[in-house]
C-alpha atoms as a PDB file:
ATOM      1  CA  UNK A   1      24.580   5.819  34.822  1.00  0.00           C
ATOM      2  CA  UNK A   2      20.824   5.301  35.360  1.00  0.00           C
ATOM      3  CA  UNK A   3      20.385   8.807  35.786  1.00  0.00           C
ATOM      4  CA  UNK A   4      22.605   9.467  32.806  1.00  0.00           C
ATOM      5  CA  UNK A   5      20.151   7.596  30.820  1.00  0.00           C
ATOM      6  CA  UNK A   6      16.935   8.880  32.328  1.00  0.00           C
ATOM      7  CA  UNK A   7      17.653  12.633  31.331  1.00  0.00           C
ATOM      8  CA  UNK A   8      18.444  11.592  27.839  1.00  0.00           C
ATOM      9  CA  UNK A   9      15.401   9.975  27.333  1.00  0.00           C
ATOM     10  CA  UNK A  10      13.585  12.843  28.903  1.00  0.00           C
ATOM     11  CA  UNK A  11      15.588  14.864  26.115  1.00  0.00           C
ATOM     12  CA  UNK A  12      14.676  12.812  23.529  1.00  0.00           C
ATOM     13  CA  UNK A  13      10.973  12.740  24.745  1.00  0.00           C
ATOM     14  CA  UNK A  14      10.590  16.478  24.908  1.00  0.00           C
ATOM     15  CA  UNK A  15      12.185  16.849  21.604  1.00  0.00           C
ATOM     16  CA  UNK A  16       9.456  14.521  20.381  1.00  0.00           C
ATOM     17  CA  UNK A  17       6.845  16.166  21.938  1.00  0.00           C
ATOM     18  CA  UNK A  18       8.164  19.470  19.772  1.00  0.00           C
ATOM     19  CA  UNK A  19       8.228  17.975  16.376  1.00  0.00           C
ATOM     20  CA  UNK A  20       5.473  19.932  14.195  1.00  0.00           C
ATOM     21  CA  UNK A  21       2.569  18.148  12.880  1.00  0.00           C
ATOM     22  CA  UNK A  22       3.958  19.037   9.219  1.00  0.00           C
ATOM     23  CA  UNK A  23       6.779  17.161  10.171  1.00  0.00           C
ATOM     24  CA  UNK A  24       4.586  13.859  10.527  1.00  0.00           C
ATOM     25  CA  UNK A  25       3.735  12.278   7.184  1.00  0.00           C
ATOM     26  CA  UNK A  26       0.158  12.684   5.678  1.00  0.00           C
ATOM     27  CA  UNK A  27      -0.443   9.113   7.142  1.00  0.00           C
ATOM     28  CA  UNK A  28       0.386   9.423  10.439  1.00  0.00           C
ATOM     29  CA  UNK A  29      -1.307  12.878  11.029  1.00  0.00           C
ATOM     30  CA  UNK A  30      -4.425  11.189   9.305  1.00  0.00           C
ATOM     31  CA  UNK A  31      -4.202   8.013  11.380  1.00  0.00           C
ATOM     32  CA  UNK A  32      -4.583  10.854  14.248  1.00  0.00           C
ATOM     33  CA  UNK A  33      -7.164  12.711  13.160  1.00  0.00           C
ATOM     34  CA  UNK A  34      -9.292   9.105  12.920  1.00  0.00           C
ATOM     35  CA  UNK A  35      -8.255   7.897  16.179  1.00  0.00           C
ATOM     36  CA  UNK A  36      -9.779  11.733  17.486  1.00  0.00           C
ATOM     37  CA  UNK A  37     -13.041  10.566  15.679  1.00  0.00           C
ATOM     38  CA  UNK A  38     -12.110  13.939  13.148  1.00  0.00           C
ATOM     39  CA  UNK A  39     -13.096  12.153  10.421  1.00  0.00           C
ATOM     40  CA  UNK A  40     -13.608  14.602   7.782  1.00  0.00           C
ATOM     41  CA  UNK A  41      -9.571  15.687   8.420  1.00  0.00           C
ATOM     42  CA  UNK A  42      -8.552  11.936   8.451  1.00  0.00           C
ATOM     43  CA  UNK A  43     -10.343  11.721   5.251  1.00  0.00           C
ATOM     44  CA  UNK A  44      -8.238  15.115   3.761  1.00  0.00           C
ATOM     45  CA  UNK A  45      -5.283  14.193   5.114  1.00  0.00           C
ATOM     46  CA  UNK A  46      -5.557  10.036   4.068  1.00  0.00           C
ATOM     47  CA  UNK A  47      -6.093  11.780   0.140  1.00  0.00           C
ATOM     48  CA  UNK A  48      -2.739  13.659   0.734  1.00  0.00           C
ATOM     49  CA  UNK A  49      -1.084  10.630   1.741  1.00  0.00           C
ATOM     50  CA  UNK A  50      -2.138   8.778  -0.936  1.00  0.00           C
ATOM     51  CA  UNK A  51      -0.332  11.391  -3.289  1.00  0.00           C
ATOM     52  CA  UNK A  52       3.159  11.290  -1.318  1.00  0.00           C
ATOM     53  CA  UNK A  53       2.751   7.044  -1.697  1.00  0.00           C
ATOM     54  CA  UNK A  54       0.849   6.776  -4.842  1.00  0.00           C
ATOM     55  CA  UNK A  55      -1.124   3.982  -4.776  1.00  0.00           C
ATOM     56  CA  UNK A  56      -1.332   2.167  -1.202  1.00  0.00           C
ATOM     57  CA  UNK A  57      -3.954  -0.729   0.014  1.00  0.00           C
ATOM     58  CA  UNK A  58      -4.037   0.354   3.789  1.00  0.00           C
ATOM     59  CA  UNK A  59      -4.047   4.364   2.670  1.00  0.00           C
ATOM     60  CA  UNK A  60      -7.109   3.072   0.482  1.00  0.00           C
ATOM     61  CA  UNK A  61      -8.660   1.106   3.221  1.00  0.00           C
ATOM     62  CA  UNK A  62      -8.320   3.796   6.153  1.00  0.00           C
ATOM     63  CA  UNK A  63     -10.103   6.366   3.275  1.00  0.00           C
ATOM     64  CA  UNK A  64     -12.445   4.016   2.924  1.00  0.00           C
ATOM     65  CA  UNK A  65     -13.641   3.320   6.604  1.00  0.00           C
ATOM     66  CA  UNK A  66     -13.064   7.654   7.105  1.00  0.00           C
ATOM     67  CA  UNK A  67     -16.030   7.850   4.544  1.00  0.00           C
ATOM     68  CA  UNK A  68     -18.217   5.218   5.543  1.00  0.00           C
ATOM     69  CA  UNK A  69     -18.387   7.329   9.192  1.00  0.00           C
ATOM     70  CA  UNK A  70     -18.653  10.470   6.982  1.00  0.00           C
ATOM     71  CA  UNK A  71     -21.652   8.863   5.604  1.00  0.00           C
ATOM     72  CA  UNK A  72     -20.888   8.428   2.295  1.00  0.00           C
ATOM     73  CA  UNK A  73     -21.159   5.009   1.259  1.00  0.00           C
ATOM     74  CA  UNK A  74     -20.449   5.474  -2.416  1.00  0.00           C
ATOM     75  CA  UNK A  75     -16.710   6.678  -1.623  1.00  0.00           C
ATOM     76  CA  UNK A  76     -16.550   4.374   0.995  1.00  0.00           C
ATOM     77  CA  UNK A  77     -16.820   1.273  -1.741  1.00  0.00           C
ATOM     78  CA  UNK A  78     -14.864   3.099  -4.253  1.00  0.00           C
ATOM     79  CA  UNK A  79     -11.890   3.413  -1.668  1.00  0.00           C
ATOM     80  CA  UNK A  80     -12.290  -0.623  -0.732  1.00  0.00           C
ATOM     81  CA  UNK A  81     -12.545  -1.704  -4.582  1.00  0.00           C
ATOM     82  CA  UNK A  82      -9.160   0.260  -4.722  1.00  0.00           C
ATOM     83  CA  UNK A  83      -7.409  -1.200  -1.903  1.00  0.00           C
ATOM     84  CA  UNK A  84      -8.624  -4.817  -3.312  1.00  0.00           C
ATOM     85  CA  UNK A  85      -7.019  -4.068  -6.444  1.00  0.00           C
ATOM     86  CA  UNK A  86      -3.662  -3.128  -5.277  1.00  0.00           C
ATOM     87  CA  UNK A  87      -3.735  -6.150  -2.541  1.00  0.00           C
ATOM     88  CA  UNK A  88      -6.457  -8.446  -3.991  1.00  0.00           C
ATOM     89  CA  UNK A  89      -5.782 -10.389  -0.600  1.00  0.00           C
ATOM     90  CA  UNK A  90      -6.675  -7.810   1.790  1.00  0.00           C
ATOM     91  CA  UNK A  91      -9.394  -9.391   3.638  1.00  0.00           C
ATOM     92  CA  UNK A  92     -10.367  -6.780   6.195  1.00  0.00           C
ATOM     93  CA  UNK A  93     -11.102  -4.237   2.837  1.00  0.00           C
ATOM     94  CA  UNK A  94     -13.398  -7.401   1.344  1.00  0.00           C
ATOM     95  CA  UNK A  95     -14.960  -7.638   4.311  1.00  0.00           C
ATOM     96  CA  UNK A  96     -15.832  -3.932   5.068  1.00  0.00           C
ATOM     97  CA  UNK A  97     -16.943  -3.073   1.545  1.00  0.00           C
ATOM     98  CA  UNK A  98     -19.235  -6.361   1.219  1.00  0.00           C
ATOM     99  CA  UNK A  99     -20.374  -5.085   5.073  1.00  0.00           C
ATOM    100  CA  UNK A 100     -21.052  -1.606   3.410  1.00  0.00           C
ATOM    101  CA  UNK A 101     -22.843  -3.269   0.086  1.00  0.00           C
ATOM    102  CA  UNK A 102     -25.292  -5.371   2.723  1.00  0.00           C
ATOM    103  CA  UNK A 103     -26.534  -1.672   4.072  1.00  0.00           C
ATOM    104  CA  UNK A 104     -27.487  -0.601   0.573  1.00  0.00           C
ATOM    105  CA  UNK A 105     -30.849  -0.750  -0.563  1.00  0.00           C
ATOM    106  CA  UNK A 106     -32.265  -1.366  -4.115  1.00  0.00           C
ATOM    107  CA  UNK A 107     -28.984  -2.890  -5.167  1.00  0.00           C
ATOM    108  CA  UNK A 108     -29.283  -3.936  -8.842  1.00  0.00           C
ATOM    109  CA  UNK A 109     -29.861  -8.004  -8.190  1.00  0.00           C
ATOM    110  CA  UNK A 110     -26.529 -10.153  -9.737  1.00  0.00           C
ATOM    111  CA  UNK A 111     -27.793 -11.948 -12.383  1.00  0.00           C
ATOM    112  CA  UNK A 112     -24.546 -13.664 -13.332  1.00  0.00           C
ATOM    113  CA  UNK A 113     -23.946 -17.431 -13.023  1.00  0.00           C
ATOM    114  CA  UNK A 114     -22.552 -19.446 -10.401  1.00  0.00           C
ATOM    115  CA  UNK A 115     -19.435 -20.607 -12.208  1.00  0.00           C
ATOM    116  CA  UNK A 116     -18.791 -16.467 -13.870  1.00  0.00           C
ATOM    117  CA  UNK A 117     -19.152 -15.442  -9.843  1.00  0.00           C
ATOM    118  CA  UNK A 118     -16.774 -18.832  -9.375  1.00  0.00           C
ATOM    119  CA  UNK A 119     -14.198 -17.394 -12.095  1.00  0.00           C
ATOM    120  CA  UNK A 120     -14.250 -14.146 -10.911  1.00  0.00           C
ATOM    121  CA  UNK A 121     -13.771 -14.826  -6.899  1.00  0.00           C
ATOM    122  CA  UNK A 122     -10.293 -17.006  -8.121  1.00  0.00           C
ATOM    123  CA  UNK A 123      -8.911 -13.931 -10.099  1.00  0.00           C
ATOM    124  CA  UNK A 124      -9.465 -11.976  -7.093  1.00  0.00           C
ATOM    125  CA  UNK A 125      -8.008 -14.374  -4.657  1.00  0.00           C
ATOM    126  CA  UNK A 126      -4.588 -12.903  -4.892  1.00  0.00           C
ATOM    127  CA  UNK A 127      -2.147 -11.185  -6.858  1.00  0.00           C
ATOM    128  CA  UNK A 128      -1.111 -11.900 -10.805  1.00  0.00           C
ATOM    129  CA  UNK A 129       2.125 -12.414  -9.157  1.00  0.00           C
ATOM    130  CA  UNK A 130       1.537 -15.306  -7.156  1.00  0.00           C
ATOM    131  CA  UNK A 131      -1.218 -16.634  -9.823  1.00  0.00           C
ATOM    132  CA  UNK A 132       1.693 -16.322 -12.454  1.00  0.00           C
ATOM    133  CA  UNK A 133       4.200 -18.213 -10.118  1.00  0.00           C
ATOM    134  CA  UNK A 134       1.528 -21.204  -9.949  1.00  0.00           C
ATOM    135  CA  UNK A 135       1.208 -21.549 -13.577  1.00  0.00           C
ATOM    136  CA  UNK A 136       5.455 -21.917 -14.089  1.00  0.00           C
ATOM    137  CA  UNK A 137       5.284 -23.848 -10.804  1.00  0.00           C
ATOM    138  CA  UNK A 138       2.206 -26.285 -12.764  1.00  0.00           C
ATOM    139  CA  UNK A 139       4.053 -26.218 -15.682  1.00  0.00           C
ATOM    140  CA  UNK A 140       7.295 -27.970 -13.891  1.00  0.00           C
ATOM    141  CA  UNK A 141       4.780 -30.733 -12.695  1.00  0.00           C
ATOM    142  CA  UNK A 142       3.568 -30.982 -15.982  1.00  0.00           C
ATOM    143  CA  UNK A 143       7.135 -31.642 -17.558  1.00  0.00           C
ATOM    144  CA  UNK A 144       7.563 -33.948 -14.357  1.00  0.00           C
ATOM    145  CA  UNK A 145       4.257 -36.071 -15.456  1.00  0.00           C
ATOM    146  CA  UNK A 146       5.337 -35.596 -19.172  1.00  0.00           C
ATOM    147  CA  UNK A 147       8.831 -37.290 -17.671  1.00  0.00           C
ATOM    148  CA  UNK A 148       6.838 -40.037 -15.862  1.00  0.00           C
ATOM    149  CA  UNK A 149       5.050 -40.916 -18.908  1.00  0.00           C
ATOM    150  CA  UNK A 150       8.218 -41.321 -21.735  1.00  0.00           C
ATOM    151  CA  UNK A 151      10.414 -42.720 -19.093  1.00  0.00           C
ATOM    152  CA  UNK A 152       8.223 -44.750 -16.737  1.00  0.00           C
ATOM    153  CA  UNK A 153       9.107 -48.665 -16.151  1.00  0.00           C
ATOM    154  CA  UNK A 154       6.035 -49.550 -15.200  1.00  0.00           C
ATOM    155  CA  UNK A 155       2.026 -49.295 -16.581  1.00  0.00           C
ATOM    156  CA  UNK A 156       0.346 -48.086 -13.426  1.00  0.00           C
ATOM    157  CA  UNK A 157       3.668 -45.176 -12.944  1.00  0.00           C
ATOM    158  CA  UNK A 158       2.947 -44.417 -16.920  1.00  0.00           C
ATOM    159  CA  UNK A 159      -0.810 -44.361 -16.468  1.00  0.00           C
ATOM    160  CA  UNK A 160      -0.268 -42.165 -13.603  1.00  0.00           C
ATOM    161  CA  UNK A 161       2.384 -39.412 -15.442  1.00  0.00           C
ATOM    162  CA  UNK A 162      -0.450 -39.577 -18.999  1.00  0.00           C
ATOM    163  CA  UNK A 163      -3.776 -39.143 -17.168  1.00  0.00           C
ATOM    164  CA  UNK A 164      -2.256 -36.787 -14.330  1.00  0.00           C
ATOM    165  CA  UNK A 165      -0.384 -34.578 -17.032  1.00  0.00           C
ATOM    166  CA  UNK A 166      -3.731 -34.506 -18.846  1.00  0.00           C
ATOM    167  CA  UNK A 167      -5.147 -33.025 -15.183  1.00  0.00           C
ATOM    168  CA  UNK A 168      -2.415 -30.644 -14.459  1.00  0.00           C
ATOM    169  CA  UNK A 169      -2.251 -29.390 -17.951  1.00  0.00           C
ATOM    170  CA  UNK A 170      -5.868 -27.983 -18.334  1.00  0.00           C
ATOM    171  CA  UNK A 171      -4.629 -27.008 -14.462  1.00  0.00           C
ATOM    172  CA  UNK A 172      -1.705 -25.224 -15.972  1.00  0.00           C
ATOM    173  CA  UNK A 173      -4.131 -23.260 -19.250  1.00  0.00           C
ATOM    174  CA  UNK A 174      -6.335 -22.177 -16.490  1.00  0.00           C
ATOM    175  CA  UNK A 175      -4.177 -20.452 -14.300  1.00  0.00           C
ATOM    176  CA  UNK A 176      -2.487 -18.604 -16.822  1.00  0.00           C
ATOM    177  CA  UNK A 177      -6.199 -17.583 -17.836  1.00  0.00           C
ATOM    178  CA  UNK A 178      -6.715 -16.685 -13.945  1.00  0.00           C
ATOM    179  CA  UNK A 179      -3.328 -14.980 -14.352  1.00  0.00           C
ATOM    180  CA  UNK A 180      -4.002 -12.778 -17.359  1.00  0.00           C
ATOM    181  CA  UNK A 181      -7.456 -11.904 -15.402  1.00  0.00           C
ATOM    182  CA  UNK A 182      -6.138 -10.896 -12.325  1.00  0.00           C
ATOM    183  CA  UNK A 183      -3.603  -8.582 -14.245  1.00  0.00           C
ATOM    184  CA  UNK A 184      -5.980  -7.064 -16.612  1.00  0.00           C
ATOM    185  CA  UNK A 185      -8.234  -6.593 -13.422  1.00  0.00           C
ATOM    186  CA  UNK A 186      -5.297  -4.128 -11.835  1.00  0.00           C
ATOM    187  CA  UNK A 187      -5.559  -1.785 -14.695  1.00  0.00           C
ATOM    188  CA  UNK A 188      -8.791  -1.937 -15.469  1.00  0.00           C
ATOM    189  CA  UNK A 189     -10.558   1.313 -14.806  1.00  0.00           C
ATOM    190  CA  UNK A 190     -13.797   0.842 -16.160  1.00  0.00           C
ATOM    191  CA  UNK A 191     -16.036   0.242 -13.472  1.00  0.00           C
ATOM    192  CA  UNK A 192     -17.462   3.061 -11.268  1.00  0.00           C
ATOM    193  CA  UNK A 193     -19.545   3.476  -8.201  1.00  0.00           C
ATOM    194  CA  UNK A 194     -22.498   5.733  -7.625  1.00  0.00           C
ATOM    195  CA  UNK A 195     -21.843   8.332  -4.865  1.00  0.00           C
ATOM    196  CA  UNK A 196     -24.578  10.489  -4.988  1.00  0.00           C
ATOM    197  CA  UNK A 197     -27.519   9.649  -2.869  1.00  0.00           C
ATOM    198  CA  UNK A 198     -29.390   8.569  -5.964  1.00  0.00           C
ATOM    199  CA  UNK A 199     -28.990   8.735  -9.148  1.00  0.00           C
ATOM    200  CA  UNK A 200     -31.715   8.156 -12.231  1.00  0.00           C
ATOM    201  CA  UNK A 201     -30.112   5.811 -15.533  1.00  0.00           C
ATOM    202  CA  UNK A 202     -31.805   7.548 -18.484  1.00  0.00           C
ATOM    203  CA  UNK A 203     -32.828   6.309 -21.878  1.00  0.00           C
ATOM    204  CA  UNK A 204     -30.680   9.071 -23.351  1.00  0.00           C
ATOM    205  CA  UNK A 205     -27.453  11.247 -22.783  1.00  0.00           C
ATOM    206  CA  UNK A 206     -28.751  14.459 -21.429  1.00  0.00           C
ATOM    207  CA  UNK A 207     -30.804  15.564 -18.293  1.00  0.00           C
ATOM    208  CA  UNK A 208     -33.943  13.846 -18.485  1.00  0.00           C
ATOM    209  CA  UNK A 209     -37.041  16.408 -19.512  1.00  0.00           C
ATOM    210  CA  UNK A 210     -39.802  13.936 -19.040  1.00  0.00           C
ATOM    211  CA  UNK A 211     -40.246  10.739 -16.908  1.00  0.00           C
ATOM    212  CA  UNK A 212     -39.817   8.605 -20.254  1.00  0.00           C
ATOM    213  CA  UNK A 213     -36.703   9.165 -20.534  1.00  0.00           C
ATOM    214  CA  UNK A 214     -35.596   7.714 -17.135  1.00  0.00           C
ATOM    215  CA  UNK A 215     -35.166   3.905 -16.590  1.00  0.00           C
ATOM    216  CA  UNK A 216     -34.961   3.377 -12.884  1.00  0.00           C
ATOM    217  CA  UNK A 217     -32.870   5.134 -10.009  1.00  0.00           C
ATOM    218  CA  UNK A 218     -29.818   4.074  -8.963  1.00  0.00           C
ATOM    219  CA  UNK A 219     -28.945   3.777  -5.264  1.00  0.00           C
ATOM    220  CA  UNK A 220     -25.174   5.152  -3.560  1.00  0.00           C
ATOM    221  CA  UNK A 221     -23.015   2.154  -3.652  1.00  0.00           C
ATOM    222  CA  UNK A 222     -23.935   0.398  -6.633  1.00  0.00           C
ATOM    223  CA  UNK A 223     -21.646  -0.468  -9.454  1.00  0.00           C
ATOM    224  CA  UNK A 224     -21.845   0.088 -12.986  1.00  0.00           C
ATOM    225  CA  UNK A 225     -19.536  -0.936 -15.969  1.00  0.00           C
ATOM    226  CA  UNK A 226     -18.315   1.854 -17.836  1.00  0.00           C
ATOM    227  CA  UNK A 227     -18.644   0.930 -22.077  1.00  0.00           C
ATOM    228  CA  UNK A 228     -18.149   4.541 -23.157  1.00  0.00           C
ATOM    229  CA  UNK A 229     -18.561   8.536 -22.900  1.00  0.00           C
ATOM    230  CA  UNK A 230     -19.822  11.257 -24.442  1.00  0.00           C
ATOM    231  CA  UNK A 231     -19.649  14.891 -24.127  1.00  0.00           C
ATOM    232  CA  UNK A 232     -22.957  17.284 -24.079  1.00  0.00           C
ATOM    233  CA  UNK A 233     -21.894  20.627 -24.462  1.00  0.00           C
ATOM    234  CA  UNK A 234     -25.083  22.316 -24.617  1.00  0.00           C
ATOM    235  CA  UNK A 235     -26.445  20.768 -21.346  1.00  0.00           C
ATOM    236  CA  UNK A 236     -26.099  22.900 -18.621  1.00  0.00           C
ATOM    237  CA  UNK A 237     -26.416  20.696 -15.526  1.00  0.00           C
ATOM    238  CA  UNK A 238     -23.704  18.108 -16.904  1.00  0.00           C
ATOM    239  CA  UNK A 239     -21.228  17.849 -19.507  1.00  0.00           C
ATOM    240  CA  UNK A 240     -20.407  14.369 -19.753  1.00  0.00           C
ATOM    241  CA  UNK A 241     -22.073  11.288 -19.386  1.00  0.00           C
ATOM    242  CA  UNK A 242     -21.125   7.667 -19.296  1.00  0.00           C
ATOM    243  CA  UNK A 243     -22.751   4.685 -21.168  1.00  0.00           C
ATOM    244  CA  UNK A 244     -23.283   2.018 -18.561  1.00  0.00           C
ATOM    245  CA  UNK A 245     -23.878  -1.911 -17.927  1.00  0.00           C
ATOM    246  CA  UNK A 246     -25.850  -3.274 -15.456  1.00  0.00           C
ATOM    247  CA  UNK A 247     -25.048  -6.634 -14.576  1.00  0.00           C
ATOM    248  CA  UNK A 248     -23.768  -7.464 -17.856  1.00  0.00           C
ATOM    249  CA  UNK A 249     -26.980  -7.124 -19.051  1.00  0.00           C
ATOM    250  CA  UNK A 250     -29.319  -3.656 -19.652  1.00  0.00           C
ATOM    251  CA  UNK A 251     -27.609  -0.796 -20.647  1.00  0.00           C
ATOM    252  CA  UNK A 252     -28.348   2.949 -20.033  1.00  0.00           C
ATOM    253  CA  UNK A 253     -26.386   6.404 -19.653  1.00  0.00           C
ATOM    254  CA  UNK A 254     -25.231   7.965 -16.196  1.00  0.00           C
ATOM    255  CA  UNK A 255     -24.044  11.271 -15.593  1.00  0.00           C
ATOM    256  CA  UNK A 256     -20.467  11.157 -14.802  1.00  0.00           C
ATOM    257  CA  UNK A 257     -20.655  13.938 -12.235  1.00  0.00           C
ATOM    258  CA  UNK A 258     -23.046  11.062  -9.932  1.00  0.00           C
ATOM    259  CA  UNK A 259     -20.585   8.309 -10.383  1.00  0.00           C
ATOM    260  CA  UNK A 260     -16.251   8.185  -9.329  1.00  0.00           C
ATOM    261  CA  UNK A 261     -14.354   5.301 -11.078  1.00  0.00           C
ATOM    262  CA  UNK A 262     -12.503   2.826  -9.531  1.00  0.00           C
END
C-alpha cells in the first residue's frame, strides 16, 4: 500500500513538473519571476494579472515593490496609493510607499494642518464598509441613550442617556462624514504621481520657451492634485497637460505624459 501511494505521488509530481508556464496564472508566474530577482518580467507579468483580477491590493503591492527594484520610484508610489485604496488597511503597502516617499528628495513640504492630516489618516484607516457599519452600529447606541433618557427612573441614569447621547451623536454625524470620505476616496481619480525623473510645473500650458515660464521642478514621487486638462494640439512635444495643486495651495500646469494617475 505504501508503495501504491509513493508511485502515485511520483505521478502526480511529474505531471506537475510538466504543466506549462501559460498554464500558471499571471500571478503566480510573476510571483516567480520576483522570487528569480527578474524584476522587469515580474513587473510585465504582475500588469497582466492585474487585468485577469481587475483591481487587486496584493497584485498592486507586488507591482509596486517590482518597480521600486526597477528603480522607478514614481510607479512604485502610484502602485502603493492603489493597493491602499482598494484595502485602505493594508499596512505593509503604507509602510513601503511612506519608506519610498522618505528616499525622495525636494518633496513639496505639507503645509496642511494637524487636524486636516488628523481627518484624513481616519478616512484612510479602513474601508467605507466597516466605517459605514460604525455609524448604524453608533446610531443603535444613540437610540439606546435616547431610551435611557425618556425612560430612565433615576437623575444620574437620565443625565447619563442626555449628555452621553449628546457625545455619541456628534460621534454618529462624524462617522458618516468619515464614511462618505473614505468612499469618495475609492473613486477618486484625481490625484497623480510624477514618474519621470523630474519634471518642471510651468506658468503656462505648453513646453516652456524661456525660464519664466517655469515655476520650480518637480521630483519622481511627488503628488499632485489633478483640477483639470487641456489639450495643445499644436505642441509637438506634448498634447495634453494637466492643471495641478500643490498642497492645496499654488497651482501650476504639468504635462500629463510626466505624471500616471492614481
Amino acid at each position: 500500500m505504501n508503495s501504491l501511494i509513493r508511485y502515485i505521488m511520483l505521478v502526480l509530481t511529474s505531471l506537475a513538473a510538466t504543466i506549462p508556464a501559460s498554464a500558471l496564472s499571471a500571478a503566480q508566474r510573476a510571483d516567480s519571476a520576483y522570487n528569480e530577482e527578474n524584476f522587469r518580467q515580474a513587473a510585465q507579468l504582475y500588469t497582466d494579472a492585474l487585468k485577469e483580477s481587475g483591481p487587486n491590493a496584493t497584485i498592486y503591492y507586488n507591482l509596486g515593490n517590482s518597480y521600486y527594484r526597477l528603480g522607478k520610484t514614481g510607479l512604485a508610489i502610484v502602485n502603493y496609493e492603489r493597493a491602499l485604496r482598494v484595502n485602505p488597511s493594508f499596512d505593509d503597502a503604507r509602510t513601503n510607499r511612506d519608506f519610498v516617499l522618505s528616499r525622495v528628495d525636494n518633496l513639496p513640504e505639507d503645509d496642511s494642518t494637524f487636524l486636516s492630516n488628523l481627518h484624513q489618516s481616519i478616512i484612510a484607516w479602513t474601508t467605507p464598509t466597516v466605517w459605514a457599519w460604525t455609524a448604524a452600529a453608533l446610531f443603535i447606541l444613540l437610540l439606546a441613550m435616547a431610551g435611557m433618557y425618556i425612560f430612565g427612573n433615576g437623575i444620574m441614569l437620565r443625565k447619563t442617556g442626555f449628555f452621553g447621547g449628546i457625545i455619541v451623536l456628534a460621534l454618529t454625524v462624524y462617522i458618516m462624514v468619515v464614511a462618505y470620505g473614505a468612499a469618495s476616496a475609492q473613486s477618486d481619480h484625481s490625484h497623480a504621481v510624477v514618474t519621470v525623473p523630474v519634471t518642471n510645473l510651468n506658468t503656462v500650458p505648453r513646453t516652456p520657451k524661456n525660464s519664466s515660464d517655469k515655476i520650480i521642478p518637480m521630483p519622481e514621487g511627488a503628488r499632485l492634485q489633478i483640477i483639470d486638462s487641456l489639450a495643445t494640439p499644436g505642441d509637438p512635444q506634448a498634447g495634453k497637460w494637466y492643471d495641478v495643486k500643490i498642497n492645496n495651495t499654488s497651482r501650476a500646469w504639468v504635462n500629463a505624459a510626466h505624471v500616471e494617475r492614481i
